[in-house]
N, C-alpha and C. Protein backbone atom coordinates (compact mmCIF):
# COMPACT_ATOMS: atom_id res chain seq x y z
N UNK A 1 14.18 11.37 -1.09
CA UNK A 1 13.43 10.22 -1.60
C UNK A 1 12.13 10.07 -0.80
N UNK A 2 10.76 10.27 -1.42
CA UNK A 2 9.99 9.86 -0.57
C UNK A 2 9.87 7.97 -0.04
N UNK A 3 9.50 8.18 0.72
CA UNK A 3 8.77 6.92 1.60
C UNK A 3 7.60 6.66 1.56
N UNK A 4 6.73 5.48 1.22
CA UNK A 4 5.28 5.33 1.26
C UNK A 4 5.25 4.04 2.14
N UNK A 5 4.13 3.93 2.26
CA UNK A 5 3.36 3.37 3.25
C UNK A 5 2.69 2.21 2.35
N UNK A 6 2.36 1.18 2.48
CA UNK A 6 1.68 0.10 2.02
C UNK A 6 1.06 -0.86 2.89
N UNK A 7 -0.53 -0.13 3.15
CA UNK A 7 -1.13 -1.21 4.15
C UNK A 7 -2.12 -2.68 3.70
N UNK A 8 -1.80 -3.52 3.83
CA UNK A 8 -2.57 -4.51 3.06
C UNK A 8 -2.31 -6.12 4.22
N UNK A 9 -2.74 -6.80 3.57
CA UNK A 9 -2.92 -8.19 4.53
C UNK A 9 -2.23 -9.10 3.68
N UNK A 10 -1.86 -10.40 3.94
CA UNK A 10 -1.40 -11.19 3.09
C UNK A 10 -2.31 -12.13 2.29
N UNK A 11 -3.50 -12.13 2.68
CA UNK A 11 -4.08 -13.06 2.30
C UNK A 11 -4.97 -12.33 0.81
N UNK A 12 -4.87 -11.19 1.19
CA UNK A 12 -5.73 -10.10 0.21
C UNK A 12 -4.98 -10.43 -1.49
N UNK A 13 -6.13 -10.95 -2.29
CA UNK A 13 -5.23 -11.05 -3.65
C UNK A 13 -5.05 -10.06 -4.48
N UNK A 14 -6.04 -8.82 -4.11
CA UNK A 14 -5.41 -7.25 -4.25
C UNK A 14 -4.26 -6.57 -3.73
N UNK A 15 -3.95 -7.22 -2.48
CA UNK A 15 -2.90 -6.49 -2.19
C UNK A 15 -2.01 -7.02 -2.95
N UNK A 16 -1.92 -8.54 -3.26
CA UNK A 16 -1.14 -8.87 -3.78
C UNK A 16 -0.45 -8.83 -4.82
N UNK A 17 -1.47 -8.25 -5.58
CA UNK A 17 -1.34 -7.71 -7.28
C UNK A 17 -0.13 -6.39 -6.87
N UNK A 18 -0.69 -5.41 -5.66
CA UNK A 18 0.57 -4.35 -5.67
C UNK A 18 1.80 -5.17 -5.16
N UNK A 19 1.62 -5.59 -4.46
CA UNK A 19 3.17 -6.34 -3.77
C UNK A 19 3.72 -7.00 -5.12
N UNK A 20 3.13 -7.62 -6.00
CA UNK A 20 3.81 -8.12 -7.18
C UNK A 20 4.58 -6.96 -7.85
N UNK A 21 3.64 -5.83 -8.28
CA UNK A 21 3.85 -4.33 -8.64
C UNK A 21 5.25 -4.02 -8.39
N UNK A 22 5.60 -4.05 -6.96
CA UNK A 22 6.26 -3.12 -6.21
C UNK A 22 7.48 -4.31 -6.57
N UNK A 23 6.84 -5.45 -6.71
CA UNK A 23 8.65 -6.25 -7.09
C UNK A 23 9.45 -6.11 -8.02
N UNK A 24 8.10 -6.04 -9.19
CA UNK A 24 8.66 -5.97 -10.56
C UNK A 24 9.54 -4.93 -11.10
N UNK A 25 9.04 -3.80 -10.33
CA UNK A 25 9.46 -2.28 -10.23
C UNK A 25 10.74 -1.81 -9.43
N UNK A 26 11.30 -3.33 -8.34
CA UNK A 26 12.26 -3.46 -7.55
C UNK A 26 12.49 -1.77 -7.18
N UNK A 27 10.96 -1.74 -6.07
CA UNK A 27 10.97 -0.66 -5.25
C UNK A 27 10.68 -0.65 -3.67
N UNK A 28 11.03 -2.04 -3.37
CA UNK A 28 10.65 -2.54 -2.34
C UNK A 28 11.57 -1.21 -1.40
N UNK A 29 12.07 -0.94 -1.29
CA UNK A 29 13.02 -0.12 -0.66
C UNK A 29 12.51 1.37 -0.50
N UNK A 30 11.33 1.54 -1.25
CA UNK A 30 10.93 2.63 -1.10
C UNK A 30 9.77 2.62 -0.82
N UNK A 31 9.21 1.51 -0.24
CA UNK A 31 8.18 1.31 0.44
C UNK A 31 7.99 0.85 2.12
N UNK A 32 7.34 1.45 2.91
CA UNK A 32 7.42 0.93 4.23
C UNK A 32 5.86 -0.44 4.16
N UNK A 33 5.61 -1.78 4.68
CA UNK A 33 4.30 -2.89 4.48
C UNK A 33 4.22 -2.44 6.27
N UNK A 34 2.67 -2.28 5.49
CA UNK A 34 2.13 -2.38 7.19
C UNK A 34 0.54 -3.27 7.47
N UNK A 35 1.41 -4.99 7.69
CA UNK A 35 0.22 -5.92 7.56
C UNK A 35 -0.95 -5.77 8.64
N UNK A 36 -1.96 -5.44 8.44
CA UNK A 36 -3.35 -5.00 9.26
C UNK A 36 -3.68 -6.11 10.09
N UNK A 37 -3.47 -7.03 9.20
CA UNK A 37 -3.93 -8.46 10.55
C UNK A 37 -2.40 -9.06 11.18
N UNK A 38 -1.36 -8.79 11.15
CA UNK A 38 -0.54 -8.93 12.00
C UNK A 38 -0.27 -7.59 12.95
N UNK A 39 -0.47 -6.70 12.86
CA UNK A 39 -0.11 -5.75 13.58
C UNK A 39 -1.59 -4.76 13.60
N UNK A 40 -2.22 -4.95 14.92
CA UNK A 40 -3.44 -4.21 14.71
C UNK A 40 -3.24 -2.88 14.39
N UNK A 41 -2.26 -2.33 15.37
CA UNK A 41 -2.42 -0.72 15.47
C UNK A 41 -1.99 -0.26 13.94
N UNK A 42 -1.38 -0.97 13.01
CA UNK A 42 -1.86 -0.92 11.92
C UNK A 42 -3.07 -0.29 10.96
N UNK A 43 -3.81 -1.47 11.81
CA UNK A 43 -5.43 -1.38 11.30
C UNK A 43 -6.36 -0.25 11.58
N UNK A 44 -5.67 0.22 13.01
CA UNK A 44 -6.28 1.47 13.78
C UNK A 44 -5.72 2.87 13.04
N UNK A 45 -4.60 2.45 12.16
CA UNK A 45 -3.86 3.67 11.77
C UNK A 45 -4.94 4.19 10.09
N UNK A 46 -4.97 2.85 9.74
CA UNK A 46 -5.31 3.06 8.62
C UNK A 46 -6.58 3.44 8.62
N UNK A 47 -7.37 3.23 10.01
CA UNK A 47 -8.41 3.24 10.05
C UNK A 47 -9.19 5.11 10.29
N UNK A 48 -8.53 5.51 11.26
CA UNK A 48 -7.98 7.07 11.19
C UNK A 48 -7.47 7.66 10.02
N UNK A 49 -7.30 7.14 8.98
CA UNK A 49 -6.16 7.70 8.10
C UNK A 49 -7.91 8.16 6.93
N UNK A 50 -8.30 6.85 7.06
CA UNK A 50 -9.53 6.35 5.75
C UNK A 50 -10.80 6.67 6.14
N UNK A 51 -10.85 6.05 7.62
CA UNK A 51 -12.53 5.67 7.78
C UNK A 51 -12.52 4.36 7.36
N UNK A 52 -12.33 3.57 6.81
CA UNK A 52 -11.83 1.76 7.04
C UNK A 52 -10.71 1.35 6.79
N UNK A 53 -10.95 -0.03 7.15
CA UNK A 53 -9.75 -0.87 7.16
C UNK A 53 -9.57 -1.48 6.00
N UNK A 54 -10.11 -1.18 4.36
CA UNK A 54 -9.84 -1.56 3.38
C UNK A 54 -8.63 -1.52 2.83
N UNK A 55 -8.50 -2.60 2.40
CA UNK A 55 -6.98 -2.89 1.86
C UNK A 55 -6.71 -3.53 0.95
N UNK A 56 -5.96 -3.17 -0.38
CA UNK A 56 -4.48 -2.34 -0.19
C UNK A 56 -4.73 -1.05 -0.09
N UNK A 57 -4.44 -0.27 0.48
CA UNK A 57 -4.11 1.63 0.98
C UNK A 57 -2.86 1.88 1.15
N UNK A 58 -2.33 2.67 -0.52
CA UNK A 58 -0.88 3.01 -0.23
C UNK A 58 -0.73 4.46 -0.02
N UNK A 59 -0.05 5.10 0.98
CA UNK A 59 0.00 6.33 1.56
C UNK A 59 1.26 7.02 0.99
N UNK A 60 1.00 7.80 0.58
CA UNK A 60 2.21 8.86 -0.02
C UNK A 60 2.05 10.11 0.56
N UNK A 61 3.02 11.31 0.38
CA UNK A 61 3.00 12.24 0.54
C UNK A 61 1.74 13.41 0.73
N UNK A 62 1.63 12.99 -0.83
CA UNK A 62 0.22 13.62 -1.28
C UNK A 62 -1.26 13.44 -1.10
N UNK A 63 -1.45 11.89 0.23
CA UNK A 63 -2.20 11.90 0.15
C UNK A 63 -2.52 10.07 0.05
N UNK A 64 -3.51 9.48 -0.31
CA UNK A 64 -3.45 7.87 -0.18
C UNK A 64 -4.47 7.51 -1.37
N UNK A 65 -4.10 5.98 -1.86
CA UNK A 65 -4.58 5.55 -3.07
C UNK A 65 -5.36 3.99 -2.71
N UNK A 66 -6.51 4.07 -2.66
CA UNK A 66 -6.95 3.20 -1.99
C UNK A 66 -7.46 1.38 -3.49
N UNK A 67 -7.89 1.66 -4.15
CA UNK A 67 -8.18 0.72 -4.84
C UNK A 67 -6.58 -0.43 -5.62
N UNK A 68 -6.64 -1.31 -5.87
CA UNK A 68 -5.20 -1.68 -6.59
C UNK A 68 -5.04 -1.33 -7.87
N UNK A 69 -5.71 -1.23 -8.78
CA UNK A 69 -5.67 -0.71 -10.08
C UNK A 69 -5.08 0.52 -10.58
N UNK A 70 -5.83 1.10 -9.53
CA UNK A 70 -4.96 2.90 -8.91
C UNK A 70 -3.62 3.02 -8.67
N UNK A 71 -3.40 2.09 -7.44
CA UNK A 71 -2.27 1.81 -6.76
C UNK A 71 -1.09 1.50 -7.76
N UNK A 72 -1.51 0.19 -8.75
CA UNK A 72 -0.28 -0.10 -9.53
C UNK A 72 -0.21 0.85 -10.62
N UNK A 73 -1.51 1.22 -11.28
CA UNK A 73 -1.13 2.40 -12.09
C UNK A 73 -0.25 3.93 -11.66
N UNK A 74 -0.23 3.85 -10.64
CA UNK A 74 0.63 5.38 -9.88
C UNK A 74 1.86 4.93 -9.87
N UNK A 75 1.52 3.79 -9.65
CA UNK A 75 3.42 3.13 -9.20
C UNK A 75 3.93 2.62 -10.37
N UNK A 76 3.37 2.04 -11.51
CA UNK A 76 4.14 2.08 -12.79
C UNK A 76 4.53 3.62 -13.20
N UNK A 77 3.28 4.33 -13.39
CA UNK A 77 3.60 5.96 -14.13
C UNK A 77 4.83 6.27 -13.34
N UNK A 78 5.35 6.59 -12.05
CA UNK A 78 6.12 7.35 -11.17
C UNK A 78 7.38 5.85 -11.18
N UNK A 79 7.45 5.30 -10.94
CA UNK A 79 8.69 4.51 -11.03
C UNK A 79 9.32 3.40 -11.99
N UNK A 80 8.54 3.44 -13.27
CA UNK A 80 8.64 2.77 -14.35
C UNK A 80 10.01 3.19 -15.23
């Protein structure tokens, strides 16, 4: 089973659109949240990962999906 990564903030109403995503899809379980403003090294990860700290950035296997539109469209197609 892969594992992904979901870096986003709470206050972000993009991230929030995937976190809704990821409920509806009751895939919370196959996602690891890694909040940027509660946990810096977070921010430092994502920041190495991207080149910024923009968020939502969900990290998969293959690679990372940075916009939400993207994000929920990958995650409906693959776990719908």
């Amino acid at each position: 089973m892969q594992i992904m990564e979901l870096y986003f903030y709470e206050d972000c109403e993009y991230s929030q659109i995937v976190i809704h995503t990821i409920s509806k899809l009751k895939i919370l379980d196959k996602i690891t949240f890694k909040d940027i403003r509660l946990n810096p090294d977070y921010a430092k990860e994502l920041e190495d990962l991207t080149g910024n700290i923009t968020v939502p950035c969900l990290l998969k296997e293959e690679g990372f999906i940075k916009e939400a539109k993207e994000i929920r469209k990958y995650l409906v197609s693959n776990f719908m």
